[in-house]
N, C-alpha and C. Protein backbone atom coordinates (compact mmCIF):
# COMPACT_ATOMS: atom_id res chain seq x y z
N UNK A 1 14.47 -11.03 -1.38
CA UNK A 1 14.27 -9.96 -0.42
C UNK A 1 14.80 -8.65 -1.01
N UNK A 2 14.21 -7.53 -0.50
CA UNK A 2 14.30 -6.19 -1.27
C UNK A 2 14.87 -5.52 -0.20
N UNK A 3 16.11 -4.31 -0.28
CA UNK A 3 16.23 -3.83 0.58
C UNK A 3 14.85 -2.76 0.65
N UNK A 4 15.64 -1.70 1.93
CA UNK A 4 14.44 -0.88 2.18
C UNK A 4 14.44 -0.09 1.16
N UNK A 5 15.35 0.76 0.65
CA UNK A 5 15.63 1.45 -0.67
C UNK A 5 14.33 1.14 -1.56
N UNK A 6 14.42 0.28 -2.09
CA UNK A 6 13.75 -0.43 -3.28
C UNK A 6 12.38 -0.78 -2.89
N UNK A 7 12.34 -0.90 -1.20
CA UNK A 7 10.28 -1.12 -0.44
C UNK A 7 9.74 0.28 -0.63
N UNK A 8 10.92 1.31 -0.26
CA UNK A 8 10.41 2.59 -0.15
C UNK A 8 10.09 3.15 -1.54
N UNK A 9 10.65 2.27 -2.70
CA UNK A 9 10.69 3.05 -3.71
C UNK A 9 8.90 2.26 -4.52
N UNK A 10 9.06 1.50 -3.86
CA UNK A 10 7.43 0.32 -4.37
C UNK A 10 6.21 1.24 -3.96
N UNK A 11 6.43 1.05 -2.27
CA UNK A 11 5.30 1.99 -1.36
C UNK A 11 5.08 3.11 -1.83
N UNK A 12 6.29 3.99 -2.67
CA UNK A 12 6.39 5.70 -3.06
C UNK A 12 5.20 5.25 -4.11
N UNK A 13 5.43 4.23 -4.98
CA UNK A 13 4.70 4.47 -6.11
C UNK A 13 2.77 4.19 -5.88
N UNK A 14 2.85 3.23 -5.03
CA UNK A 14 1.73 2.62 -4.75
C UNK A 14 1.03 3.97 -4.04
N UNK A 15 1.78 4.96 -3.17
CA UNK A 15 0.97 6.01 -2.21
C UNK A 15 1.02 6.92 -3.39
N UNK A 16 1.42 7.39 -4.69
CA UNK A 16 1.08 8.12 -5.74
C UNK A 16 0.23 7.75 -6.45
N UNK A 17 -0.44 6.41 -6.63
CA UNK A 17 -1.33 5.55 -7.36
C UNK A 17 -2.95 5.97 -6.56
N UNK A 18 -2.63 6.24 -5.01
CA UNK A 18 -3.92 6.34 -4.78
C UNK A 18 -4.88 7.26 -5.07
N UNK A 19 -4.54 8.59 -4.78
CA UNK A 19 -5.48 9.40 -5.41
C UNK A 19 -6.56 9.55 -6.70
N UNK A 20 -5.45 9.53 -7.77
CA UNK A 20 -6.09 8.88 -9.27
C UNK A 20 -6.75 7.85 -8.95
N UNK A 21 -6.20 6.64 -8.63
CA UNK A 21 -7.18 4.97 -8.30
C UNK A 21 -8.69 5.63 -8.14
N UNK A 22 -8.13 5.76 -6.85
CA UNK A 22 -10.01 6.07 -5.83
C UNK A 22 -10.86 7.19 -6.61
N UNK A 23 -9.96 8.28 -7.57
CA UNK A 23 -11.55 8.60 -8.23
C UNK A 23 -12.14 8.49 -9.84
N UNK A 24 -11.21 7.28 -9.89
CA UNK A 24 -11.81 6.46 -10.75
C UNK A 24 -12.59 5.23 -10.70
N UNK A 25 -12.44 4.99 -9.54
CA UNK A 25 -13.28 3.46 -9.10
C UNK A 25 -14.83 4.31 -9.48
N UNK A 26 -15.36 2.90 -10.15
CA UNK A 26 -17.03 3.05 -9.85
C UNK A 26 -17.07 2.75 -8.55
N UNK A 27 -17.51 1.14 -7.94
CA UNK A 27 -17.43 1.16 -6.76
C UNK A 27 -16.46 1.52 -5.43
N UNK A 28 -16.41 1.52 -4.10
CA UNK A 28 -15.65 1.51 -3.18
C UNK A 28 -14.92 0.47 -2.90
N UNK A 29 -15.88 -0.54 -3.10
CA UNK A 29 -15.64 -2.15 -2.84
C UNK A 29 -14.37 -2.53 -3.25
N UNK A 30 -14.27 -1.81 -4.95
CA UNK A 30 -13.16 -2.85 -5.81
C UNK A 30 -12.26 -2.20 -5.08
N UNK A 31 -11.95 -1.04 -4.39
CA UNK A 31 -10.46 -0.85 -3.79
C UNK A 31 -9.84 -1.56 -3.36
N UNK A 32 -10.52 -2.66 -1.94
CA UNK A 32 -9.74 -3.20 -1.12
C UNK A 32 -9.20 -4.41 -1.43
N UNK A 33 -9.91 -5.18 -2.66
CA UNK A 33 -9.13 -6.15 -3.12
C UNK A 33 -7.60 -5.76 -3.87
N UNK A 34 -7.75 -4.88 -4.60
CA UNK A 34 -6.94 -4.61 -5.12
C UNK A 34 -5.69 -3.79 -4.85
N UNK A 35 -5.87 -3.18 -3.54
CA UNK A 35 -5.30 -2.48 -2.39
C UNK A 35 -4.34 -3.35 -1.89
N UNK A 36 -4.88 -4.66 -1.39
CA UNK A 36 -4.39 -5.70 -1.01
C UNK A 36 -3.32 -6.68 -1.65
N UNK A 37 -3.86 -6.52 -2.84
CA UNK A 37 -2.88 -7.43 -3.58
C UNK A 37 -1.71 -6.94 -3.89
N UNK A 38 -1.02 -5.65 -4.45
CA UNK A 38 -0.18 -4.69 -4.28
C UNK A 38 0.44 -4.74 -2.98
N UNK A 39 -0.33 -4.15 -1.74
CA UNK A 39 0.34 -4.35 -0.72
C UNK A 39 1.11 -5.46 -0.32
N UNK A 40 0.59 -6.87 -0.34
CA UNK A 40 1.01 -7.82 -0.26
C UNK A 40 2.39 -8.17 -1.20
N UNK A 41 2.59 -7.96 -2.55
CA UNK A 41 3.27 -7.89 -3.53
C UNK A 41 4.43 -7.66 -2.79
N UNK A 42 4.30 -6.27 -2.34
CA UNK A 42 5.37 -5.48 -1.44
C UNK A 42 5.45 -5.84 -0.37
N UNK A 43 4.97 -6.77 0.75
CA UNK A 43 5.54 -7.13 1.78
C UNK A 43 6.08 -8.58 1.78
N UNK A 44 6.03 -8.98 0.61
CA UNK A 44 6.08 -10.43 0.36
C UNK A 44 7.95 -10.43 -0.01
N UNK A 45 8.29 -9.22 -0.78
CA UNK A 45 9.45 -8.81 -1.00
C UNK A 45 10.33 -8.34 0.49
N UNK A 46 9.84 -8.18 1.42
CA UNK A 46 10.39 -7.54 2.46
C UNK A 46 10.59 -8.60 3.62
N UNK A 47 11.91 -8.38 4.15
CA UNK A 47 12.41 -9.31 4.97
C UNK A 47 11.71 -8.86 6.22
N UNK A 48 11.81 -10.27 7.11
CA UNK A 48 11.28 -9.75 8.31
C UNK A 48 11.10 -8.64 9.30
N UNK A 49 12.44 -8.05 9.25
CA UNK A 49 13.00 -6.91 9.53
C UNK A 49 12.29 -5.95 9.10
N UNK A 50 12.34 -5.64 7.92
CA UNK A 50 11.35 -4.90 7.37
C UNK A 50 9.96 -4.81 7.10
N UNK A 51 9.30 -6.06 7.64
CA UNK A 51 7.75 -5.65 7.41
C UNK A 51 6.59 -4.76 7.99
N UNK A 52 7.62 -4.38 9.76
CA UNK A 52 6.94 -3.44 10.08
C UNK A 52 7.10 -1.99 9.84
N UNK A 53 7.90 -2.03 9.10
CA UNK A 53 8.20 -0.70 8.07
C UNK A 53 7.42 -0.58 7.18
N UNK A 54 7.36 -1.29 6.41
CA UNK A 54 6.20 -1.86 5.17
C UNK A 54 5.11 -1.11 5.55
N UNK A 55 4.78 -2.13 6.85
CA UNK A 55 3.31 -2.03 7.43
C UNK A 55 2.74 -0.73 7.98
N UNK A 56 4.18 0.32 8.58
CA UNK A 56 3.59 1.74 9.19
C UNK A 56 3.54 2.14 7.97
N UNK A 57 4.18 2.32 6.72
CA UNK A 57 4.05 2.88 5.44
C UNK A 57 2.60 2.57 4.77
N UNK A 58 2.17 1.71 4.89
CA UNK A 58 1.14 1.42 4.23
C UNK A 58 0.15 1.76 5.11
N UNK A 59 -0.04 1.73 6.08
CA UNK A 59 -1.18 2.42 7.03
C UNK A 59 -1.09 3.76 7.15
N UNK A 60 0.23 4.64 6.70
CA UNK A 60 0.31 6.51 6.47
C UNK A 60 -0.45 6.24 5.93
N UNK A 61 0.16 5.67 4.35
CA UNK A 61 -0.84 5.86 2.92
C UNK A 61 -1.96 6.07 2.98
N UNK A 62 -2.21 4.97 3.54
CA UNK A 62 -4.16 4.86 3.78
C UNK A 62 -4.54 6.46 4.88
N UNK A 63 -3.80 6.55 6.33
CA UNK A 63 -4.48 7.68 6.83
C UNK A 63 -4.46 8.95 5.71
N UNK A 64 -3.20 9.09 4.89
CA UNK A 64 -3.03 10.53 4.31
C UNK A 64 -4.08 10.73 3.67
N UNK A 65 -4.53 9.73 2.63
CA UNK A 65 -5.68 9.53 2.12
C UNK A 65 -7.31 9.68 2.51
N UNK A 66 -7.62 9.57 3.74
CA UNK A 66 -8.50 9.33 4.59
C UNK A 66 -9.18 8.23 4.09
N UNK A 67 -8.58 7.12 4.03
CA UNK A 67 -8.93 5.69 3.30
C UNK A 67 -9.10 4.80 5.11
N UNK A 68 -10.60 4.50 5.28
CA UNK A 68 -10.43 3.73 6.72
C UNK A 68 -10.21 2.26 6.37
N UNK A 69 -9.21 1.18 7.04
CA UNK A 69 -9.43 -0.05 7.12
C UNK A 69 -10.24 -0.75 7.13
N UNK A 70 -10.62 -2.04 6.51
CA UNK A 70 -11.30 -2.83 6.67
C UNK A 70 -11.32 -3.61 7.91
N UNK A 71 -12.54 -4.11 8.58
CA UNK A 71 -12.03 -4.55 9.94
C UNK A 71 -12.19 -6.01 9.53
C-alpha cells in the first residue's frame, strides 16, 4: 500500500502523460486500454481509504482533458 503522498505523486505523472499521449495516438481506441491499465496500476497500490481519492483524481484528469468515459 502507497501512502497518498506517493498516489498523488503517480496520478501527477499519469495527468502530465496525457496531453502528449492523446496527440500521438493514431487511433482513439488505443487510449482506453491503456488508460486503464496505468490507472489500475495506481489504484491497486492504494488502500481502501484511498481509492476514492484515486478515483476523483483520475476522473479530474480525464474532465481537464475533455477525455469522456467509456460507458
Amino acid at each position: 500500500m502507497s501512502t497518498r503522498a506517493s498516489l498523488d505523486a503517480e496520478l501527477d505523472r499519469l495527468a502530465a502523460m496525457l496531453p502528449p499521449w492523446r496527440q500521438t495516438l493514431r487511433h482513439e481506441a488505443q487510449f482506453w486500454p491503456q488508460f486503464t491499465a496505468l490507472a489500475q496500476e495506481i489504484l491497486a497500490q492504494a488502500n481502501p481509504d484511498e481509492e476514492r481519492h484515486v478515483r476523483q483524481r483520475l476522473d479530474a484528469m480525464l474532465a481537464e482533458n475533455g477525455i469522456v468515459q467509456q460507458e
